[in-house]
N, C-alpha and C. Protein backbone atom coordinates (compact mmCIF):
# COMPACT_ATOMS: atom_id res chain seq x y z
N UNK A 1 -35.76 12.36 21.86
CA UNK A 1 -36.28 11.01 21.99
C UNK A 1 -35.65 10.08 20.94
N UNK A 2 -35.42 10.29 19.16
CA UNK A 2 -35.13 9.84 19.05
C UNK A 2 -33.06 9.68 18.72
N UNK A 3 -32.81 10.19 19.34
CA UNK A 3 -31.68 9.87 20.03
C UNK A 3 -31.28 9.10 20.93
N UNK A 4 -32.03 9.30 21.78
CA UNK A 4 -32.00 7.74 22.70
C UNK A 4 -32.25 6.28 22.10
N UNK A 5 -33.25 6.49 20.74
CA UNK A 5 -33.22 4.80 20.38
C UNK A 5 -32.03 4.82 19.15
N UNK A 6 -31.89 5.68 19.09
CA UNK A 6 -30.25 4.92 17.73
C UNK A 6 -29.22 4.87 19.47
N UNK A 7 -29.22 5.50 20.39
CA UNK A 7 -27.88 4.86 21.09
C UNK A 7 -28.39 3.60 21.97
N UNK A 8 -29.53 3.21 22.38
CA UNK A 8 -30.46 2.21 22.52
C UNK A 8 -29.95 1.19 21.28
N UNK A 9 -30.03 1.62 20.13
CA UNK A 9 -29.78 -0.07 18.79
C UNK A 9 -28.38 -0.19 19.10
N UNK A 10 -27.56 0.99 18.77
CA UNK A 10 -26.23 0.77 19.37
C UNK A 10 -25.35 -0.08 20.02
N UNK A 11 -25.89 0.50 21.17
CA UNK A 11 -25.49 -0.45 22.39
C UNK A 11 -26.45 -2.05 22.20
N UNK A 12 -27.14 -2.11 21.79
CA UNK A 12 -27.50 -4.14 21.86
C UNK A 12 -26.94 -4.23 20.55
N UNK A 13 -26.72 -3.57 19.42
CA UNK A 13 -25.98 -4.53 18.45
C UNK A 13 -24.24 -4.57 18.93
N UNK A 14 -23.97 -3.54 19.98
CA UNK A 14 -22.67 -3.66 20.19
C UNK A 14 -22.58 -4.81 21.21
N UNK A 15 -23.57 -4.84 22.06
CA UNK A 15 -23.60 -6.16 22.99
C UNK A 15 -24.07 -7.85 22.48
N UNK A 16 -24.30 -7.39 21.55
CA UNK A 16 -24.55 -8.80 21.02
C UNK A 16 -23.63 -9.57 19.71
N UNK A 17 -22.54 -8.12 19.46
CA UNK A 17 -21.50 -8.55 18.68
C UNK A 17 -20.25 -9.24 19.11
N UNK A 18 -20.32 -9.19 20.78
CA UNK A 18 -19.17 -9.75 21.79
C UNK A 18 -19.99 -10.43 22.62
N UNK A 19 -20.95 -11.30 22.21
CA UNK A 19 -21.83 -12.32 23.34
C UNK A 19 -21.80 -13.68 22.64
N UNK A 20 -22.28 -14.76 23.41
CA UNK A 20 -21.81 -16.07 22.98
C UNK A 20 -22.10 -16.25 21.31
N UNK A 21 -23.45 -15.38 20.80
CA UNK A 21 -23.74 -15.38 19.28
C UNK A 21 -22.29 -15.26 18.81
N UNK A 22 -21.33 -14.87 18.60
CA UNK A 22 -20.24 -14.39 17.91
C UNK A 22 -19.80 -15.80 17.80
N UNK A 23 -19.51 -15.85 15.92
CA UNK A 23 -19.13 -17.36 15.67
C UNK A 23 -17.62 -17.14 15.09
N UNK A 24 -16.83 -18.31 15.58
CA UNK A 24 -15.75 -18.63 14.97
C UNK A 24 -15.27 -18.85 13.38
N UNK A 25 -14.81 -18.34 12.31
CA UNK A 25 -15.10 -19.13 11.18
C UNK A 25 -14.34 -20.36 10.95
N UNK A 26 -14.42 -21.78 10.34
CA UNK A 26 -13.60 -22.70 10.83
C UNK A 26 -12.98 -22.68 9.50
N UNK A 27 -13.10 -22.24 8.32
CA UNK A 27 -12.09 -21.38 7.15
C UNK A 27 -12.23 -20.79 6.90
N UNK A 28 -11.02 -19.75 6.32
CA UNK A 28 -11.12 -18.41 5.55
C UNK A 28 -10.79 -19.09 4.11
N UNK A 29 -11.24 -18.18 3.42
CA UNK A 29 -10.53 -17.44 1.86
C UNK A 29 -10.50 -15.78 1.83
N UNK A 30 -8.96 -16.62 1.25
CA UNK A 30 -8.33 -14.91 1.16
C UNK A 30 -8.38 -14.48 -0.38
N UNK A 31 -9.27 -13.14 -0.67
CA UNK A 31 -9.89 -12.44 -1.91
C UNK A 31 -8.72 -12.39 -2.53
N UNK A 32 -9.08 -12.88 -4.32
CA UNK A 32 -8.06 -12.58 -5.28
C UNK A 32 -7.69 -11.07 -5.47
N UNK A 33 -6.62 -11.09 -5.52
CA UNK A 33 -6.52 -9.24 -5.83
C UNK A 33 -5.88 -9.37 -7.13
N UNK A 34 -6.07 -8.32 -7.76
CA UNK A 34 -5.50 -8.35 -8.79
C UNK A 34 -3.70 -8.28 -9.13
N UNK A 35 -2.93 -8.89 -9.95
CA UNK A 35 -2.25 -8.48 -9.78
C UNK A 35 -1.43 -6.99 -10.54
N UNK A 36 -1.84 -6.35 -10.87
CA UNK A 36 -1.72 -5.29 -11.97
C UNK A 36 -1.76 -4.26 -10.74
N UNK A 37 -2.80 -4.26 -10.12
CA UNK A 37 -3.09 -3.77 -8.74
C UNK A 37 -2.00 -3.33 -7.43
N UNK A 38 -1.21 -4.31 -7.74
CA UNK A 38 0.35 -4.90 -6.60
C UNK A 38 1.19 -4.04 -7.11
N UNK A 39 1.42 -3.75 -8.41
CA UNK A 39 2.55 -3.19 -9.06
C UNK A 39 2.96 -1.70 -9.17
N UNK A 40 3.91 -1.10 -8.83
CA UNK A 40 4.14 0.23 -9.00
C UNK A 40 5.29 0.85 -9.82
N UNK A 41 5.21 1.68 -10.61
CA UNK A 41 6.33 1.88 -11.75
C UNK A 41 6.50 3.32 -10.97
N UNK A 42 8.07 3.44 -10.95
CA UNK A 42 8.54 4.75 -10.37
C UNK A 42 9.66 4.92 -11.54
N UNK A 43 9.82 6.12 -11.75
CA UNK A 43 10.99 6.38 -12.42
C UNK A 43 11.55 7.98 -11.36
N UNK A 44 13.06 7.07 -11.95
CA UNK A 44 14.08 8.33 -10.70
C UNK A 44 15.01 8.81 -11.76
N UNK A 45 15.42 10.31 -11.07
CA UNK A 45 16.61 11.14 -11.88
C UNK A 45 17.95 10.28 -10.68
N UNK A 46 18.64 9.85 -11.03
CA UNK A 46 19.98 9.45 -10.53
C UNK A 46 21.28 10.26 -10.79
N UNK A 47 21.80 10.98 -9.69
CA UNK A 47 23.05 11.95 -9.75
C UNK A 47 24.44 10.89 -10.26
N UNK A 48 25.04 11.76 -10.74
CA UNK A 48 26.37 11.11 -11.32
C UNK A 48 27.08 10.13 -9.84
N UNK A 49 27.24 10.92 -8.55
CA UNK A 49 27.33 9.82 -7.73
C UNK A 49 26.70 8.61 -7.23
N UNK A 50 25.57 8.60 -7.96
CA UNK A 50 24.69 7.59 -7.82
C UNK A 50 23.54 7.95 -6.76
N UNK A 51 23.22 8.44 -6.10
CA UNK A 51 22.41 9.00 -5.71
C UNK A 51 20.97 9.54 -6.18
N UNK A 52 19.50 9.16 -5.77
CA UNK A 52 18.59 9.94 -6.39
C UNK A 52 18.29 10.97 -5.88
N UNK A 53 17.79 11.74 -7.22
CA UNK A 53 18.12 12.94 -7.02
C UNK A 53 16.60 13.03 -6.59
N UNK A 54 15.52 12.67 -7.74
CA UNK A 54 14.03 12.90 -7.34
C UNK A 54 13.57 11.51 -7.87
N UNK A 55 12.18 11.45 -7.58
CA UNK A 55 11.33 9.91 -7.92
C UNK A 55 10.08 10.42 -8.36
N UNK A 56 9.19 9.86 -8.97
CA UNK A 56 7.67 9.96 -9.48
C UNK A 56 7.47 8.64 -9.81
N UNK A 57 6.50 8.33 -9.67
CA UNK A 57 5.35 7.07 -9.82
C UNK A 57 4.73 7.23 -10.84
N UNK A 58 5.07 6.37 -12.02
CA UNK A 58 4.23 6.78 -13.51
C UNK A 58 3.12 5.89 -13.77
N UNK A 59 2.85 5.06 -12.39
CA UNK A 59 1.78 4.21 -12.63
C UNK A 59 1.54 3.15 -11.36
N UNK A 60 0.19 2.77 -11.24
CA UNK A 60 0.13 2.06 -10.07
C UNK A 60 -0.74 2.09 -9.19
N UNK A 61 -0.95 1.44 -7.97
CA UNK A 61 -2.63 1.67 -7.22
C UNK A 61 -1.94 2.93 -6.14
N UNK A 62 -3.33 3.88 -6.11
CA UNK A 62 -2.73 5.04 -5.42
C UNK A 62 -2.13 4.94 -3.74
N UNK A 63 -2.75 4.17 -3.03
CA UNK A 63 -2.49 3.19 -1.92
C UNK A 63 -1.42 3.13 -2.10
N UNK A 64 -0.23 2.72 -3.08
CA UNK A 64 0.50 2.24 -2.72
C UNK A 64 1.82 3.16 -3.35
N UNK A 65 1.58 4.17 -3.78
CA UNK A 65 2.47 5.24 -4.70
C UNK A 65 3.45 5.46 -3.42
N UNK A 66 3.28 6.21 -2.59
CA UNK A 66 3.70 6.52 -1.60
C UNK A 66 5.01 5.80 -1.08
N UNK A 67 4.73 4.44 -0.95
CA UNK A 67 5.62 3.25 -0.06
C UNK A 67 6.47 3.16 -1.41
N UNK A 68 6.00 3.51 -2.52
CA UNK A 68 7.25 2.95 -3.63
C UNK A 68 7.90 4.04 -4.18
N UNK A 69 7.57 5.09 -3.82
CA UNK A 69 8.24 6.61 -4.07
C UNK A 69 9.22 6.68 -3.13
N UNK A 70 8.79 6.57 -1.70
CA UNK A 70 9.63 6.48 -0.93
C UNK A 70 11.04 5.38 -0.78
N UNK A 71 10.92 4.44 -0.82
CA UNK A 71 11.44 3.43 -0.93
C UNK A 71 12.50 3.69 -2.13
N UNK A 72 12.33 4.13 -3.35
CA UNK A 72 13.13 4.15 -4.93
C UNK A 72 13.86 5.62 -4.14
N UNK A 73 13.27 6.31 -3.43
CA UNK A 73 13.98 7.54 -3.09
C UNK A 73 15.87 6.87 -2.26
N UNK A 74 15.58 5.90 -1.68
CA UNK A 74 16.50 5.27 -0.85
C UNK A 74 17.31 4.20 -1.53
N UNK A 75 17.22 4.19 -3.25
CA UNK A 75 18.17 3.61 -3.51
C UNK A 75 19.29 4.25 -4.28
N UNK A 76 20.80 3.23 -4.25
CA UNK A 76 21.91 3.94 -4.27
C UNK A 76 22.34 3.23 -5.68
N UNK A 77 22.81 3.70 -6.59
CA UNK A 77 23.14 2.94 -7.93
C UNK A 77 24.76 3.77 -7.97
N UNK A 78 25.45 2.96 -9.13
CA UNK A 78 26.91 3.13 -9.32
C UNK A 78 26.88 4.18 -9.55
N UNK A 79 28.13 4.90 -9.71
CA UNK A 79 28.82 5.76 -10.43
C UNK A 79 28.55 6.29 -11.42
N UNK A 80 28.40 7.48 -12.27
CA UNK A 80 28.39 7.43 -13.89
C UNK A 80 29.06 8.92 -14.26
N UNK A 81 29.29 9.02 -15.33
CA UNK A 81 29.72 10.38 -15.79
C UNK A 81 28.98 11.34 -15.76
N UNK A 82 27.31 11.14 -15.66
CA UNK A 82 26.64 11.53 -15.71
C UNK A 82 25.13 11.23 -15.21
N UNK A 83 24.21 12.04 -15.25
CA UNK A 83 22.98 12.20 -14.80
C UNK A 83 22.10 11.51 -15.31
N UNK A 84 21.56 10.28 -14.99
CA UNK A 84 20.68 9.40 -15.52
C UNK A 84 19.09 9.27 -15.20
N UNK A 85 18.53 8.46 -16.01
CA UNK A 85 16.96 8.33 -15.48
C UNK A 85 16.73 6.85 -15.61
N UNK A 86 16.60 6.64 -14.85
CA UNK A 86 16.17 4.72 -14.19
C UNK A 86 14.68 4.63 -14.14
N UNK A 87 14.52 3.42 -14.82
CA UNK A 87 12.70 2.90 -14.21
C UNK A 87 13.11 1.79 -13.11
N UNK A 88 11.74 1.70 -12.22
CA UNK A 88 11.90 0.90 -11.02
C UNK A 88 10.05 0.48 -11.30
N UNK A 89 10.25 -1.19 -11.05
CA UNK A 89 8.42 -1.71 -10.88
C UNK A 89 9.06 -2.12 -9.31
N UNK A 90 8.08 -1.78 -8.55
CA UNK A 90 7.57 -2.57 -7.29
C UNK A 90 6.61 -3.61 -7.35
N UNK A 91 7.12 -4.80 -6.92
CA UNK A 91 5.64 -5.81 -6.75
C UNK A 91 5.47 -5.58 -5.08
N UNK A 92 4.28 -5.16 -5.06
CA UNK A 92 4.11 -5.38 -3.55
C UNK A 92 3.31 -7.01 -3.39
N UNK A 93 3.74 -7.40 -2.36
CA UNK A 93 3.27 -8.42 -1.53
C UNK A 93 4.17 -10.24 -2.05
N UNK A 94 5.16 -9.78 -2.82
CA UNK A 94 5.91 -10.29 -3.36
C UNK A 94 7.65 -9.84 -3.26
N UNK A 95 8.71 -10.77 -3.90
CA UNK A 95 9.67 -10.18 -3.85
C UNK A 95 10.22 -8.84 -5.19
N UNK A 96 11.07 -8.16 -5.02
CA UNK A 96 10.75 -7.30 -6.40
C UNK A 96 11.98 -7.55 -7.00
């Protein structure tokens, strides 16, 4: 029995969330985010051909480790005699 009234509330709050009640908003604001929040620090091992070799994220929102690990994985730097270690910041939602 009471199974039938939670899919009973259900269904009228789902029918009354797509009925003429449903209001337009006539502005938004869009929430400050932080910006410390946006930023991701990766550091990469870079092969003598320039190539990375590996990446890690030494800091940053966890959301967003991922897209900037990946991403630093795909970049190509010069030449060197040798085997280097590069830092990389990502600003997300910005240019970097």
């Amino acid at each position: 029995m009471k199974a039938h009234r939670w899919f009973a509330i259900v269904v009228l709050m789902m029918a009354m969330a797509g009925s003429a009640f449903a209001r337009e908003a006539k502005s938004k604001v869009t929430p400050a985010f932080p910006e410390l929040a946006k930023r991701v620090k990766v550091e990469v091992v870079v092969a003598p051909n320039g190539s990375v070799k590996s990446a890690k994220a030494t800091g940053g929102h966890p959301l967003l480790i991922d897209a900037a690990v990946t991403a630093a994985k795909g970049f190509k730097y010069e030449s060197s005699p040798e085997e280097t270690t590069e830092k990389i910041e990502f600003k997300f939602g910005g240019s970097n």
